[in-house]
N, C-alpha and C. Protein backbone atom coordinates (compact mmCIF):
# COMPACT_ATOMS: atom_id res chain seq x y z
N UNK A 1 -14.70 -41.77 -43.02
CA UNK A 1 -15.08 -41.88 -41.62
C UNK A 1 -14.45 -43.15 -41.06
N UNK A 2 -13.76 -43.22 -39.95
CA UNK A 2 -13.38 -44.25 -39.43
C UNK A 2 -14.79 -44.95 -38.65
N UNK A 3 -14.76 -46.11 -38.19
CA UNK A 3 -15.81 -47.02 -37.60
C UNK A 3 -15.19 -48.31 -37.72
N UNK A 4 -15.26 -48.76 -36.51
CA UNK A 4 -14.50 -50.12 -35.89
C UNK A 4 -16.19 -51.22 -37.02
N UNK A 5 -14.99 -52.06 -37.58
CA UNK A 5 -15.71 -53.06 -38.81
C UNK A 5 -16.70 -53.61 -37.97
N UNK A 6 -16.49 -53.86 -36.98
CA UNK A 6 -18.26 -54.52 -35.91
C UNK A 6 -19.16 -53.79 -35.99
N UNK A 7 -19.47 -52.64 -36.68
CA UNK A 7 -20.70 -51.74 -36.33
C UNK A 7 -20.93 -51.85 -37.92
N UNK A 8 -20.20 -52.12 -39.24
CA UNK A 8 -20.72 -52.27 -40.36
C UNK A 8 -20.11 -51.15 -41.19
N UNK A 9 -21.11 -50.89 -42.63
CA UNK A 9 -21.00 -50.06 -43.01
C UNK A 9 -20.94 -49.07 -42.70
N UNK A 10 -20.43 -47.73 -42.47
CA UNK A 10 -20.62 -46.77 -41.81
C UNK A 10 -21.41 -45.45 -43.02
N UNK A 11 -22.03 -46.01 -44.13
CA UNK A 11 -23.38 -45.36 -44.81
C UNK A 11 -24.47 -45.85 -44.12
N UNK A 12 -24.53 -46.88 -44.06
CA UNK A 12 -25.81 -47.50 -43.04
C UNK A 12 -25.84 -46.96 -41.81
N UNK A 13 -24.77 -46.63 -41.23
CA UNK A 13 -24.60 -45.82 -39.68
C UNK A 13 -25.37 -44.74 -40.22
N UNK A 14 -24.54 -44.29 -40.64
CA UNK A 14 -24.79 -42.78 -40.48
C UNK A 14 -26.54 -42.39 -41.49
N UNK A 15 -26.66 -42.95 -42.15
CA UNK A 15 -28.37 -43.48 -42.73
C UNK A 15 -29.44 -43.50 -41.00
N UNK A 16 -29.08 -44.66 -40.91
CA UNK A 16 -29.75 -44.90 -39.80
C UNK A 16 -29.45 -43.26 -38.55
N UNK A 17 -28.39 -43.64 -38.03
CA UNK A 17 -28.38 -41.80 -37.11
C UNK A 17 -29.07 -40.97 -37.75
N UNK A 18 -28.91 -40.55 -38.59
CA UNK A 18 -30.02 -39.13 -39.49
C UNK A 18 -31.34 -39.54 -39.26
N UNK A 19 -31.86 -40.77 -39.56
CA UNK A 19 -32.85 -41.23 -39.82
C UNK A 19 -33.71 -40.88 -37.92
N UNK A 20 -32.78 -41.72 -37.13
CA UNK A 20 -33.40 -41.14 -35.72
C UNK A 20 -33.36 -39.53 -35.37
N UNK A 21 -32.56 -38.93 -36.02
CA UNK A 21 -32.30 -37.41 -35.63
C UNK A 21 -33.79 -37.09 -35.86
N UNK A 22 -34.03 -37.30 -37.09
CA UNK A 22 -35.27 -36.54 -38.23
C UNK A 22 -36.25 -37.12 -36.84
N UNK A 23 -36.68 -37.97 -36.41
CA UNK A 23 -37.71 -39.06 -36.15
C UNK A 23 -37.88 -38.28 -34.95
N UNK A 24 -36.98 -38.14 -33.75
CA UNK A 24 -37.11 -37.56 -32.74
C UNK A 24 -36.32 -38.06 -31.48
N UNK A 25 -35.45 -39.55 -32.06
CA UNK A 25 -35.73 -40.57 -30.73
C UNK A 25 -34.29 -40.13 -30.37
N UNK A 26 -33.28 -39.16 -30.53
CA UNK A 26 -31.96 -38.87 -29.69
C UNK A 26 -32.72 -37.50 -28.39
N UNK A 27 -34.12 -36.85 -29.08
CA UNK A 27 -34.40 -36.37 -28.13
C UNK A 27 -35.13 -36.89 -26.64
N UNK A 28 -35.74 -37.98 -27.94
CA UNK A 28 -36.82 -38.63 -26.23
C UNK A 28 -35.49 -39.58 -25.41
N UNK A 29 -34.69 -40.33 -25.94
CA UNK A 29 -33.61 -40.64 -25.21
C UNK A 29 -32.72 -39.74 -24.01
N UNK A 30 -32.52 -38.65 -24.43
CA UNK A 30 -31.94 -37.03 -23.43
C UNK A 30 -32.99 -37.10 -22.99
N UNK A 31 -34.29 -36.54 -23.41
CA UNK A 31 -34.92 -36.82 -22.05
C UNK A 31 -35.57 -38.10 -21.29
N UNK A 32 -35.08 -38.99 -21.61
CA UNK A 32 -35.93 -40.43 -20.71
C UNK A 32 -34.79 -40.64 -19.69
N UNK A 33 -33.33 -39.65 -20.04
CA UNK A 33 -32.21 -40.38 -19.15
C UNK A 33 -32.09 -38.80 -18.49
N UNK A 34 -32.65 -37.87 -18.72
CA UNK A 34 -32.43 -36.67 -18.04
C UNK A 34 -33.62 -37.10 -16.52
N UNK A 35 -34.69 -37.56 -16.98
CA UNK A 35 -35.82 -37.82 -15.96
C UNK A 35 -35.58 -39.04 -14.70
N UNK A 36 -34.50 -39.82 -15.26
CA UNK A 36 -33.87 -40.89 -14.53
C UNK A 36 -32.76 -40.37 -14.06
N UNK A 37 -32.18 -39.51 -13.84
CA UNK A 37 -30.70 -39.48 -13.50
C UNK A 37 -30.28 -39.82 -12.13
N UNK A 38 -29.47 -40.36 -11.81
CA UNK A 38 -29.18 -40.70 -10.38
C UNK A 38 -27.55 -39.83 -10.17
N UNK A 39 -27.18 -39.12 -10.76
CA UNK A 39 -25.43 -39.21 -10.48
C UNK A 39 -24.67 -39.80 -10.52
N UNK A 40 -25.09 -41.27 -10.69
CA UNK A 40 -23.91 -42.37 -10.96
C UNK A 40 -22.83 -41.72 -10.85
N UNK A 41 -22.40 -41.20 -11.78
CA UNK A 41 -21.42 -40.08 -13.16
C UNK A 41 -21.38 -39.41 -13.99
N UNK A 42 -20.86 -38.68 -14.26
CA UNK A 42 -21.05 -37.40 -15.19
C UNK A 42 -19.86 -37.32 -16.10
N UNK A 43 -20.29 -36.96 -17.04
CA UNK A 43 -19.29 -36.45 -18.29
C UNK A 43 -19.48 -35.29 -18.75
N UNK A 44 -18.33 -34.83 -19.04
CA UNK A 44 -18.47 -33.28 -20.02
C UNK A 44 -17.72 -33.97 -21.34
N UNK A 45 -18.16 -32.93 -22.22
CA UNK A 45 -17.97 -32.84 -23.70
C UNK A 45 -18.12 -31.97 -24.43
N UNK A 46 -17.33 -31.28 -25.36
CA UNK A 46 -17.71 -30.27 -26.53
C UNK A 46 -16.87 -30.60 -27.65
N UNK A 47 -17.72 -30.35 -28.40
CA UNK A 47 -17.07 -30.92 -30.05
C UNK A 47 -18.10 -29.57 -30.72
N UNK A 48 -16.68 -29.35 -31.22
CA UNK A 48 -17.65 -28.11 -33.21
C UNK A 48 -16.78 -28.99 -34.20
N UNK A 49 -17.79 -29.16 -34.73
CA UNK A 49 -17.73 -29.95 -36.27
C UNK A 49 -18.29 -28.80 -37.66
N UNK A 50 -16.44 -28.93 -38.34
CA UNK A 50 -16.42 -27.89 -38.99
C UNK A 50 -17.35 -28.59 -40.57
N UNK A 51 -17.95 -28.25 -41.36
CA UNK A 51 -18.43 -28.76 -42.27
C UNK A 51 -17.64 -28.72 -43.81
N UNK A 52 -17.78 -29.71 -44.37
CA UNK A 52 -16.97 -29.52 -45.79
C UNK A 52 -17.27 -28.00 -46.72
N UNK A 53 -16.56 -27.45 -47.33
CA UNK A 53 -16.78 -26.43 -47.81
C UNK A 53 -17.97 -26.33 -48.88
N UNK A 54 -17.74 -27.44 -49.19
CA UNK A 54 -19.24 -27.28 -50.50
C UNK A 54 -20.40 -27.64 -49.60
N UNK A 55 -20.63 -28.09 -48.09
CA UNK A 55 -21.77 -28.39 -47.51
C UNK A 55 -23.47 -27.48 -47.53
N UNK A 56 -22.56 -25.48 -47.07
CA UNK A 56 -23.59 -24.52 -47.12
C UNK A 56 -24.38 -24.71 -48.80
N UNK A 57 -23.52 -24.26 -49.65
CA UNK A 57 -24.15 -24.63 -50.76
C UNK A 57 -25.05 -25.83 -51.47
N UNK A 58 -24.83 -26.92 -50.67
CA UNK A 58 -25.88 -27.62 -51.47
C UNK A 58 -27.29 -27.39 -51.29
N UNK A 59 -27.66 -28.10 -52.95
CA UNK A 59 -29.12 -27.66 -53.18
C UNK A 59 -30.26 -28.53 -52.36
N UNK A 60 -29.86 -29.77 -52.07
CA UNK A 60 -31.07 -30.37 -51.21
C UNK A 60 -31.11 -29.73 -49.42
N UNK A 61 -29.74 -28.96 -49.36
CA UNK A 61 -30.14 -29.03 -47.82
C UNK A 61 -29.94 -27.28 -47.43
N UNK A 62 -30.10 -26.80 -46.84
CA UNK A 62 -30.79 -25.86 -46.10
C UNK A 62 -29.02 -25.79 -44.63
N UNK A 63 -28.80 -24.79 -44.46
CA UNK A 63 -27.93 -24.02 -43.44
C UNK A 63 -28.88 -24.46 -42.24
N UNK A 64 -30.02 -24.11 -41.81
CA UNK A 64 -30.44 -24.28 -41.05
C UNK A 64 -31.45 -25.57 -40.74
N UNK A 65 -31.34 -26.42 -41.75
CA UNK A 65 -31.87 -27.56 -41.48
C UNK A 65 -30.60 -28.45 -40.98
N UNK A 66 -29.31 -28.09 -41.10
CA UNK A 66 -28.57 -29.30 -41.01
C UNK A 66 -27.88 -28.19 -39.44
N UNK A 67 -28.36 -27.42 -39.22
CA UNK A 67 -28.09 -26.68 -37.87
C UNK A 67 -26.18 -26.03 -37.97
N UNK A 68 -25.71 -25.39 -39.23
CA UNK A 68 -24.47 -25.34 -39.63
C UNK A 68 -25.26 -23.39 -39.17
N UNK A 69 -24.22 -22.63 -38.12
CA UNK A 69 -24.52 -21.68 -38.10
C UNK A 69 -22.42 -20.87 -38.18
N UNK A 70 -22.95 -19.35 -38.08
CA UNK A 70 -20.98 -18.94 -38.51
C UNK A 70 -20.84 -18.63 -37.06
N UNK A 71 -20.04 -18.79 -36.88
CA UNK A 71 -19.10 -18.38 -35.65
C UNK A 71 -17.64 -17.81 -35.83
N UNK A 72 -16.84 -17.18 -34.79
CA UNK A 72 -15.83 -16.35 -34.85
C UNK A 72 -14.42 -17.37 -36.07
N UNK A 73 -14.82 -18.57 -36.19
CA UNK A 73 -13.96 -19.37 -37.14
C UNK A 73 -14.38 -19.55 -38.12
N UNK A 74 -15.77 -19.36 -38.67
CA UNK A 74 -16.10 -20.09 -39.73
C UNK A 74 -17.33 -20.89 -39.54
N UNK A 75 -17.98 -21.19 -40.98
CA UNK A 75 -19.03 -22.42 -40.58
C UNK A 75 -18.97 -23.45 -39.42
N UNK A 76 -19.80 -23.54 -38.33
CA UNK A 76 -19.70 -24.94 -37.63
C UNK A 76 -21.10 -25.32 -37.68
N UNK A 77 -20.95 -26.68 -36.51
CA UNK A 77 -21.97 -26.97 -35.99
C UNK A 77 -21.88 -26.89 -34.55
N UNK A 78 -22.67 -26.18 -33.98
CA UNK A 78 -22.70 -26.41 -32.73
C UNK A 78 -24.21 -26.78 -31.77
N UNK A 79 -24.04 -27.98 -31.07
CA UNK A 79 -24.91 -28.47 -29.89
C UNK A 79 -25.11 -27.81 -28.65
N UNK A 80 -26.20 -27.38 -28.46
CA UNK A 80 -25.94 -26.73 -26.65
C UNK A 80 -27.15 -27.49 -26.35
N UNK A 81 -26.74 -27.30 -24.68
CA UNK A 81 -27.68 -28.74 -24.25
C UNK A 81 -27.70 -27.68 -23.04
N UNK A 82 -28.81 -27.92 -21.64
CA UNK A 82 -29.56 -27.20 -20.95
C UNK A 82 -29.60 -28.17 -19.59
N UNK A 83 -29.16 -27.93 -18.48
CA UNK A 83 -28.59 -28.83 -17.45
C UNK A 83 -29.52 -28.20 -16.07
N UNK A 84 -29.91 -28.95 -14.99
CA UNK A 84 -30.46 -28.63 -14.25
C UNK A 84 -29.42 -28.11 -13.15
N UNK A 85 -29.94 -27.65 -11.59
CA UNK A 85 -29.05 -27.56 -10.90
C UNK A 85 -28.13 -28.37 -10.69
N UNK A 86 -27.93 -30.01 -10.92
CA UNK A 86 -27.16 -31.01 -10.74
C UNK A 86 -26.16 -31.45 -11.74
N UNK A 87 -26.65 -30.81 -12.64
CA UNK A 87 -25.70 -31.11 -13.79
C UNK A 87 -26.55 -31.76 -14.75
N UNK A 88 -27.49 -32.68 -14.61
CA UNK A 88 -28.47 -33.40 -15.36
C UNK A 88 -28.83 -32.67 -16.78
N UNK A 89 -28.70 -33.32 -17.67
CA UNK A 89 -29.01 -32.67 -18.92
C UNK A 89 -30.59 -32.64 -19.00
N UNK A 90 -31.55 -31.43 -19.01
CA UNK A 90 -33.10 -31.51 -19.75
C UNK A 90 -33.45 -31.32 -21.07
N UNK A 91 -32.35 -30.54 -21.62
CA UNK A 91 -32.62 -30.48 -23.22
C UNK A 91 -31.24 -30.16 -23.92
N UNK A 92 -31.38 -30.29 -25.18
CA UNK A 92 -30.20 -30.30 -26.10
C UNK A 92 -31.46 -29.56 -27.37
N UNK A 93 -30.62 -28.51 -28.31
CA UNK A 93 -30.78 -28.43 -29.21
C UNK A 93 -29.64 -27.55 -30.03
């Protein structure tokens, strides 16, 4: 994984990210900034993140715990997120 050396280890990153995923706080964040939104600006984005081949198979984790579903290419991951009339994001899952 690349990561600019100011942010550290990037096991500790990515430790810590999982760690908030599990916890809840990337959701209450989408929504504490979905409930504030002013328009400032807006961004679009889509990313599928294909998973390593031995990923489905391992024994500690679960296809559907790590949200890896098949699509017309192959294993991904994919995010969909839920936008009001303005564009404002209210949910992601």
């Amino acid at each position: 994984m690349i990561l600019p050396e100011r942010f550290g280890d990037f096991r500790l990153i990515h430790t810590r990210f999982s760690r908030w995923s599990r916890s809840g706080v990337w959701e209450r964040v989408f929504h504490a900034l979905a409930e504030d939104a002013d328009n400032e600006y807006a961004m679009i984005d889509a990313t599928i993140l294909r998973p390593h081949q031995h990923s489905a198979g391992a024994a500690y984790s679960s296809a559907e715990q790590e949200n890896i579903g098949r699509s017309k290419g192959g294993l991904s991951t994919k995010i969909h997120g839920v936008v009001d009339a303005l564009g404002n994001p209210t949910r992601f899952f």
